[in-house]
Protein backbone atom coordinates (compact mmCIF):
# COMPACT_ATOMS: atom_id res chain seq x y z
CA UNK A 1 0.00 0.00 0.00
CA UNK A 2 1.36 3.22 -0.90
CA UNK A 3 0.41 5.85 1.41
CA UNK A 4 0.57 10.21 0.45
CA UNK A 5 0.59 13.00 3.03
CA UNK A 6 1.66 16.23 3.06
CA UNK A 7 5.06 16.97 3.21
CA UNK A 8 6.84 19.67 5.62
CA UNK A 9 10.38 21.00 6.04
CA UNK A 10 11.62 17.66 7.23
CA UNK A 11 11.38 16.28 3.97
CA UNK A 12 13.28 19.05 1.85
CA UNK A 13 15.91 16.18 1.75
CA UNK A 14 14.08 13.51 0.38
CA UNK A 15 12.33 15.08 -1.87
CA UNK A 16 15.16 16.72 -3.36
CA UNK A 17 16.56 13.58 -3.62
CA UNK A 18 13.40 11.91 -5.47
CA UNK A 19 13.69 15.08 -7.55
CA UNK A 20 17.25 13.95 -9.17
CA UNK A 21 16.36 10.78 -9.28
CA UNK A 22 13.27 11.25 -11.23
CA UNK A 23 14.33 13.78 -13.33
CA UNK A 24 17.67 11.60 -14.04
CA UNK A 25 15.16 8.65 -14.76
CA UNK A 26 12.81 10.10 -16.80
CA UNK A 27 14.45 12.49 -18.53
CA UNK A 28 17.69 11.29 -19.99
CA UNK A 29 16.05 10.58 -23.64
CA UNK A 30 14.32 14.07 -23.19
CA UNK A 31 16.66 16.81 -22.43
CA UNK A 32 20.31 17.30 -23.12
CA UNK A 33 22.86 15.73 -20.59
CA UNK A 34 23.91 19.41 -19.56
CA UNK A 35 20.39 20.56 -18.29
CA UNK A 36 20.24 17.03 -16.37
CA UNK A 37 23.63 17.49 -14.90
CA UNK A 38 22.65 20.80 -13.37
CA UNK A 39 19.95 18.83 -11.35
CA UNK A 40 22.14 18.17 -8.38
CA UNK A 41 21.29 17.55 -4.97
CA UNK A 42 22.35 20.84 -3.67
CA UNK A 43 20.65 22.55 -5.60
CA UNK A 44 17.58 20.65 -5.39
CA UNK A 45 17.72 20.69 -1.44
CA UNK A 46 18.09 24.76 -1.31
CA UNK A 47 15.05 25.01 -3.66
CA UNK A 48 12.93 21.96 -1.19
CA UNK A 49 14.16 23.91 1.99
CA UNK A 50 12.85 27.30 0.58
CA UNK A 51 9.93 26.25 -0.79
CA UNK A 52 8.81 24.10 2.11
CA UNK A 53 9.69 26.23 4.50
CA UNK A 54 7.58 28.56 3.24
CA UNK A 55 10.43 31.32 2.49
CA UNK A 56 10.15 31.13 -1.52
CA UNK A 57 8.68 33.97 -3.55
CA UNK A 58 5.36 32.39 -4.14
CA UNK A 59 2.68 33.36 -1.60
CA UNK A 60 0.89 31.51 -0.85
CA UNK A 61 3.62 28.45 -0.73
CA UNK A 62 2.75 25.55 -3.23
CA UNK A 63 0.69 22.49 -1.41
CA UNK A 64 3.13 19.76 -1.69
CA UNK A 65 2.58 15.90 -1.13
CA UNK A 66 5.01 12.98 -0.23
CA UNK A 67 4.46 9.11 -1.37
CA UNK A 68 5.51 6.50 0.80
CA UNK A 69 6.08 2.56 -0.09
CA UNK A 70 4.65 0.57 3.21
CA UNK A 71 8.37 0.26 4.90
CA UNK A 72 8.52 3.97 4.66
CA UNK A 73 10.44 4.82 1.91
CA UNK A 74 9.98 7.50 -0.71
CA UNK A 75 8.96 7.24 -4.54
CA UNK A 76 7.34 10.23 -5.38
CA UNK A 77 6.17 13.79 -4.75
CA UNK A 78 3.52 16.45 -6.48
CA UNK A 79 3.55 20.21 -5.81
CA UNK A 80 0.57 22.87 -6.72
CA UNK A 81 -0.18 26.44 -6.29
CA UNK A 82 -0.60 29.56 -7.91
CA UNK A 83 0.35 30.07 -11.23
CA UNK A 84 3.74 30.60 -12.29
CA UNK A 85 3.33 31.27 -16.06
CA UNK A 86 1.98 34.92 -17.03
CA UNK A 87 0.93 33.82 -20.03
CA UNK A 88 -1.43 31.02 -18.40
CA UNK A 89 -2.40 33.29 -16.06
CA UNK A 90 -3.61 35.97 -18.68
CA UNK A 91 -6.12 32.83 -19.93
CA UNK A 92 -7.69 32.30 -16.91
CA UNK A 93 -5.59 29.26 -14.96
CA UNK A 94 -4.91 30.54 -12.11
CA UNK A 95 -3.71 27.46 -10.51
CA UNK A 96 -0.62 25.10 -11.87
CA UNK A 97 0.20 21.24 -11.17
CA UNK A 98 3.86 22.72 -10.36
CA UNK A 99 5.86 19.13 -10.25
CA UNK A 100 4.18 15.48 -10.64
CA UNK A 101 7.23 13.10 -10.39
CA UNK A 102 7.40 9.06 -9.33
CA UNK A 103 10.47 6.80 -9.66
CA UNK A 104 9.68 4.13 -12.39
CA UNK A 105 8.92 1.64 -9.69
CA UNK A 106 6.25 3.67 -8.52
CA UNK A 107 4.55 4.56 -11.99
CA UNK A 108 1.27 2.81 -13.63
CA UNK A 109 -0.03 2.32 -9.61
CA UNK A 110 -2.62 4.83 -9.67
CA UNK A 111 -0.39 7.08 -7.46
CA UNK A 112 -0.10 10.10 -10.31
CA UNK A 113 -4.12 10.25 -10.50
CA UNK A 114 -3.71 10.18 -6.73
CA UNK A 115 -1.07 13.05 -6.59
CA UNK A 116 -3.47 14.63 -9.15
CA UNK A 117 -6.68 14.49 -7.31
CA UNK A 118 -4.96 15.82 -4.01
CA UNK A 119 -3.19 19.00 -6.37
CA UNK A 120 -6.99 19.31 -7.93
CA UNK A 121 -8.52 19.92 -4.25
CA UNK A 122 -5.81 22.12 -2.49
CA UNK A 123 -5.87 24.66 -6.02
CA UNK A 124 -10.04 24.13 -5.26
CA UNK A 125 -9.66 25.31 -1.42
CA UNK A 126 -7.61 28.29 -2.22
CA UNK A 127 -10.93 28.87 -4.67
CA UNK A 128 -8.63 28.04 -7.79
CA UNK A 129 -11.40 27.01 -10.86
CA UNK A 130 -8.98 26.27 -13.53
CA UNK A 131 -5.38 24.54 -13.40
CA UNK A 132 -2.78 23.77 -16.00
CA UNK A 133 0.76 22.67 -16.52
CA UNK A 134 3.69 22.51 -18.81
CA UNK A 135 5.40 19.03 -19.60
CA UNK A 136 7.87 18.31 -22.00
CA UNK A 137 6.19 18.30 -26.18
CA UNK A 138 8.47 14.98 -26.32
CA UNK A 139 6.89 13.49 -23.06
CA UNK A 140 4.13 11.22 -24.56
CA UNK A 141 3.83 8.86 -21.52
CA UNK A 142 2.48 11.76 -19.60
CA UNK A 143 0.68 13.85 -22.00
CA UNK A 144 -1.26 10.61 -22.49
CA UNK A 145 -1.93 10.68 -18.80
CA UNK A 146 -3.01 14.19 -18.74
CA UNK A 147 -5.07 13.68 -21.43
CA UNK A 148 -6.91 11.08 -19.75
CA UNK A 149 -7.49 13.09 -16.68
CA UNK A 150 -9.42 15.26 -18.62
CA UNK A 151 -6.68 17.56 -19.58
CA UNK A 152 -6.53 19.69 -22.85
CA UNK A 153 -3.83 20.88 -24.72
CA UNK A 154 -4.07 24.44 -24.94
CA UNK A 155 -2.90 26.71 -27.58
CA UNK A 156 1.05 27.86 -26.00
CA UNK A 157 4.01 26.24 -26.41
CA UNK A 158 7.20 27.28 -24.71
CA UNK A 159 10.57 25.98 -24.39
CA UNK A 160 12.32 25.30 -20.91
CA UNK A 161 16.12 25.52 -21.40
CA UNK A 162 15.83 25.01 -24.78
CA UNK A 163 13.78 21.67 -24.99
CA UNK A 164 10.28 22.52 -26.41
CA UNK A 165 7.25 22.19 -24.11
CA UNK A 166 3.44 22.68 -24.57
CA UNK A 167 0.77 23.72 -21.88
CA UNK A 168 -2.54 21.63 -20.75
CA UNK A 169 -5.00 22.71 -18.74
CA UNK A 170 -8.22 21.79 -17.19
CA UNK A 171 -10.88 24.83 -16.87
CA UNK A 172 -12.58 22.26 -14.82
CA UNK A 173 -10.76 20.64 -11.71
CA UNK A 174 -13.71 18.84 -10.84
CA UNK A 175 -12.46 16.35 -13.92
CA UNK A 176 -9.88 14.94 -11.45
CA UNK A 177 -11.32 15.97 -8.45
CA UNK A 178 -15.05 13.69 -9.65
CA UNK A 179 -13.98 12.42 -12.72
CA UNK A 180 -16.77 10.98 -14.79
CA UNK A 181 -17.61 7.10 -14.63
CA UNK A 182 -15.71 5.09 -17.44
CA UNK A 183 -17.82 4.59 -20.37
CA UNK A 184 -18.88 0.75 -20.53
CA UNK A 185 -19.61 -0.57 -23.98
């Protein structure tokens, strides 16, 4: 059983940790070995630290969330808040799925629609209607996912250090939140 719970300053560690090893995971085919290298886990930690500490630059901080195999270990970690992106923001999401990442082991175990329902309900309480992210245009496996959450592409593209991404969004979080019964043929 994999159990999620928010996370708090005493996990800046782990996560940042997680955050390496997922990026170095899932990324490798995706972005250049020089953006990847950068992704170090001092740098990771001072961004954890600040953000869950609540000392970052967004206000209010992001909600963040911590998965847990049974025997206490860590495979994964979501973060959502306030948007980051003026250009999303000047279409109406004013919430963002901020980070969504699981160690391989962890994926295809309903734990990303779990991390996405819990995002989709802290955005709600802060009174946050619409949500959207950016993932990587290259990133099939998870535009697929986003796509069956209920997510839409949406008409921006961007690039993040160079390596093209595009922009989904949902102008309904109830779509994850009370996502409609699968259709039976």
């Amino acid at each position: 059983m994999i159990a999620i719970r928010p996370a708090t300053l005493e996990d800046a560690e782990t996560i940042a940790a997680l955050h390496v090893a997922a990026w170095a995971e899932t990324y490798a085919a995706l972005a250049p070995a020089e953006i990847l290298a950068d992704y170090t886990l001092e740098t990771r930690l001072a961004q954890w630290r600040e953000t869950l500490g609540g000392a970052g630059p967004q206000q209010p901080p992001p909600s963040v969330f911590l998965a847990l195999r049974e025997d206490g270990g860590a495979i994964g970690f979501a973060a959502s808040g306030a948007q980051q992106s003026d250009i999303l923001g000047q279409r109406g999401y004013a919430g963002e799925f901020q980070a969504i990442y699981l160690l391989k082991e962890a994926q295809r175990q309903g734990v990303g629609r779990r991390f996405m329902h819990m995002m989709a309900k802290a955005l709600r309480e802060r009174g946050i209607e619409w949500g959207s992210l950016w993932v990587l245009r290259h990133n099939f496996t998870a535009r697929r996912f986003y796509e069956k959450l209920g997510g839409r592409k949406i008409g921006v593209e961007g690039a993040w250090r160079g390596v093209p991404e595009v922009a989904y969004g949902w102008r309904d979080l109830g779509l994850i939140i009370d996502p409609p019964p699968a259709k039976s043929w």
